[in-house]
C-alpha atoms as a PDB file:
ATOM      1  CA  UNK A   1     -24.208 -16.327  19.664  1.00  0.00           C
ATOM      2  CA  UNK A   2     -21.056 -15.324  18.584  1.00  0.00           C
ATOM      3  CA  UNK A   3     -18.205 -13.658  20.037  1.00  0.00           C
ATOM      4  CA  UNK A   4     -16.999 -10.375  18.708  1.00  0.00           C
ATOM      5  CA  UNK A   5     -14.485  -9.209  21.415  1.00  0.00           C
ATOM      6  CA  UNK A   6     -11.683 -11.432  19.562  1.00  0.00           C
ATOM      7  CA  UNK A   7     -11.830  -9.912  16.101  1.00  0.00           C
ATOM      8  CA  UNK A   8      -8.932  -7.833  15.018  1.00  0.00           C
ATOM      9  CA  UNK A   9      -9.760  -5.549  11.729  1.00  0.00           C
ATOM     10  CA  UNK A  10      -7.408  -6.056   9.545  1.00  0.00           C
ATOM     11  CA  UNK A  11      -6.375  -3.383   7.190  1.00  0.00           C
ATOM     12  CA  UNK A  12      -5.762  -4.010   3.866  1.00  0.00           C
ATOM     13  CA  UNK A  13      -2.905  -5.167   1.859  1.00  0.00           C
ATOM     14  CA  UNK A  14      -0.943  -4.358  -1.441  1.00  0.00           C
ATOM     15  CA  UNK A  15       2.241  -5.454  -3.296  1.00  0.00           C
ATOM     16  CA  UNK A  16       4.006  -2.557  -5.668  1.00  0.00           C
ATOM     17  CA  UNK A  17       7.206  -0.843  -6.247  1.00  0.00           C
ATOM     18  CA  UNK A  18       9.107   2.004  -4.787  1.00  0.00           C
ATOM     19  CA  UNK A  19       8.943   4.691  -7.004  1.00  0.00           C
ATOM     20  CA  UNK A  20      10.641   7.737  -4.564  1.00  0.00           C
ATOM     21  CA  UNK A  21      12.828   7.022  -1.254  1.00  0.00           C
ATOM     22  CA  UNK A  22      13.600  11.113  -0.618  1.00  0.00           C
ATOM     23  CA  UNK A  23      11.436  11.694   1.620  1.00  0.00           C
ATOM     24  CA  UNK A  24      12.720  10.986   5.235  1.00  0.00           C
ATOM     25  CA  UNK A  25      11.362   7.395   6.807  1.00  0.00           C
ATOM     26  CA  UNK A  26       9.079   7.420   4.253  1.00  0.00           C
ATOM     27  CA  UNK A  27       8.628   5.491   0.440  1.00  0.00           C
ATOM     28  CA  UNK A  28       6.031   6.193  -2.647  1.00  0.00           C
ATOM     29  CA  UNK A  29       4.804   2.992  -3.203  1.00  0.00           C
ATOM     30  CA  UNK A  30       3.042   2.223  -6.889  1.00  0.00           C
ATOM     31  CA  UNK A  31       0.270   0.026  -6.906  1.00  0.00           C
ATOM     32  CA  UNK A  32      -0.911  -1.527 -10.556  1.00  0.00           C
ATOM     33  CA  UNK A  33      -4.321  -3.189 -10.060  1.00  0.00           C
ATOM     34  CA  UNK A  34      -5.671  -5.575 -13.296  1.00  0.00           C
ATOM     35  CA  UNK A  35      -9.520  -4.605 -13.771  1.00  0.00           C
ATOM     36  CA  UNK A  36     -11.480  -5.830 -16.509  1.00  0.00           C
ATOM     37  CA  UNK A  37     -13.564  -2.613 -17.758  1.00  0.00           C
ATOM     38  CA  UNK A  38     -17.399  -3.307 -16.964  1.00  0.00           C
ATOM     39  CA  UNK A  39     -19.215  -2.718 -20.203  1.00  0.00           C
ATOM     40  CA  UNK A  40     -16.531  -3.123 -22.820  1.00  0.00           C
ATOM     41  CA  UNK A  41     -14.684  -6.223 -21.135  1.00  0.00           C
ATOM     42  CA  UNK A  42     -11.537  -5.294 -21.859  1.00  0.00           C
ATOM     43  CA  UNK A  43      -8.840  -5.934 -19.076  1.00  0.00           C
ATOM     44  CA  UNK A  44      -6.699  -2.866 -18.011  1.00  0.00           C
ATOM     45  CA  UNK A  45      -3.739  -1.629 -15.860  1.00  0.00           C
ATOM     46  CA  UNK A  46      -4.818   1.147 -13.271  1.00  0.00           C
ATOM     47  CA  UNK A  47      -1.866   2.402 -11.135  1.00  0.00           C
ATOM     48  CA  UNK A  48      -2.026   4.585  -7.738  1.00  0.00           C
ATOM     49  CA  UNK A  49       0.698   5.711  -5.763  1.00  0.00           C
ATOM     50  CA  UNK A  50       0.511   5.149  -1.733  1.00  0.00           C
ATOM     51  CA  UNK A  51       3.003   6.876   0.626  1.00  0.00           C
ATOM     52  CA  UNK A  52       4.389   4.307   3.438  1.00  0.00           C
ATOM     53  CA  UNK A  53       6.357   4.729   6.573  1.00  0.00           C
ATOM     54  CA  UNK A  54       9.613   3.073   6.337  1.00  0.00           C
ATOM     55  CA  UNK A  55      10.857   3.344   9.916  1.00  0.00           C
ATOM     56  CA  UNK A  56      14.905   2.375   8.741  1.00  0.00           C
ATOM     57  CA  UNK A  57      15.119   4.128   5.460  1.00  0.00           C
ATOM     58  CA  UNK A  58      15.985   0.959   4.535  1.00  0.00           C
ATOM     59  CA  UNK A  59      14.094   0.664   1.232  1.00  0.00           C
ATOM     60  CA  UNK A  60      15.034   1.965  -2.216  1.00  0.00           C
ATOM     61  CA  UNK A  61      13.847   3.220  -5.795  1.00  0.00           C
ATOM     62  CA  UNK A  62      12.817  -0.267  -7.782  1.00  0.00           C
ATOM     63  CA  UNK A  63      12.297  -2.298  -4.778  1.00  0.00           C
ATOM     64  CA  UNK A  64       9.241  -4.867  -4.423  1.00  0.00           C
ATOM     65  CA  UNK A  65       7.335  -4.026  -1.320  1.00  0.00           C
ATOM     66  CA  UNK A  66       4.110  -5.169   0.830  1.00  0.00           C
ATOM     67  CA  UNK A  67       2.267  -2.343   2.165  1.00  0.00           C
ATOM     68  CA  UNK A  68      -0.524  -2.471   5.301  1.00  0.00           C
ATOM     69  CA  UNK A  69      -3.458  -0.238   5.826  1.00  0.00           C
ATOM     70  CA  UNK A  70      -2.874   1.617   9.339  1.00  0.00           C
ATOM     71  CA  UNK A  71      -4.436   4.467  11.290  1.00  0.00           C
ATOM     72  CA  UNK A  72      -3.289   7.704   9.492  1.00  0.00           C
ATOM     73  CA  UNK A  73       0.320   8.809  10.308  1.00  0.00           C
ATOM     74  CA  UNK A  74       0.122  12.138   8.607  1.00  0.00           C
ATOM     75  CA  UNK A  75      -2.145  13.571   6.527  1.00  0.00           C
ATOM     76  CA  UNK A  76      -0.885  11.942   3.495  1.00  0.00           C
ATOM     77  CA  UNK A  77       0.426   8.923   4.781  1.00  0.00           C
ATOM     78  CA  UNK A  78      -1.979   5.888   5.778  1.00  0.00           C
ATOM     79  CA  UNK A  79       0.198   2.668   4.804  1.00  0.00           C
ATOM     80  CA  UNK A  80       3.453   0.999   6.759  1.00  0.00           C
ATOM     81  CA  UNK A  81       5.837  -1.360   4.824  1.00  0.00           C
ATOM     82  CA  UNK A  82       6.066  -5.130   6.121  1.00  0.00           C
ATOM     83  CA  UNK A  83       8.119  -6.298   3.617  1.00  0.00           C
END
């Protein structure tokens, strides 16, 4: 039998770049993902952007960032900077 109670879900976890600070306590974050394409094998680049809460404003334009999966903040805004 094992025990459940104990578990924490974890949300998950990216690395990008800031790509907008002008928003207030909050950062655009740009992900780049490296997929190889499933019929023609070639490897590719895919990029999404991910708005984060930056409680201290303290992150800027060109800045390397880790991002966590939270509950949703607003209705855009899903992700919290760690680092």
């Amino acid at each position: 039998m094992t025990d459940t109670t104990n578990k924490k879900i974890e949300g998950k976890i990216f690395k990008g770049k800031v790509v907008s600070d002008k928003m207030n306590k909050t950062v655009v974050v740009e992900v780049a993902t490296f997929k190889q394409h499933a019929k023609y094998g070639k490897f590719q680049t895919k990029h999404k952007k991910f708005k984060a809460h930056d409680e201290t404003n303290a992150y800027k334009v060109g800045d390397t960032v880790t991002i966590k999966e939270v509950k949703p903040m607003s209705k855009d805004k899903h992700f919290v900077v760690i680092s």
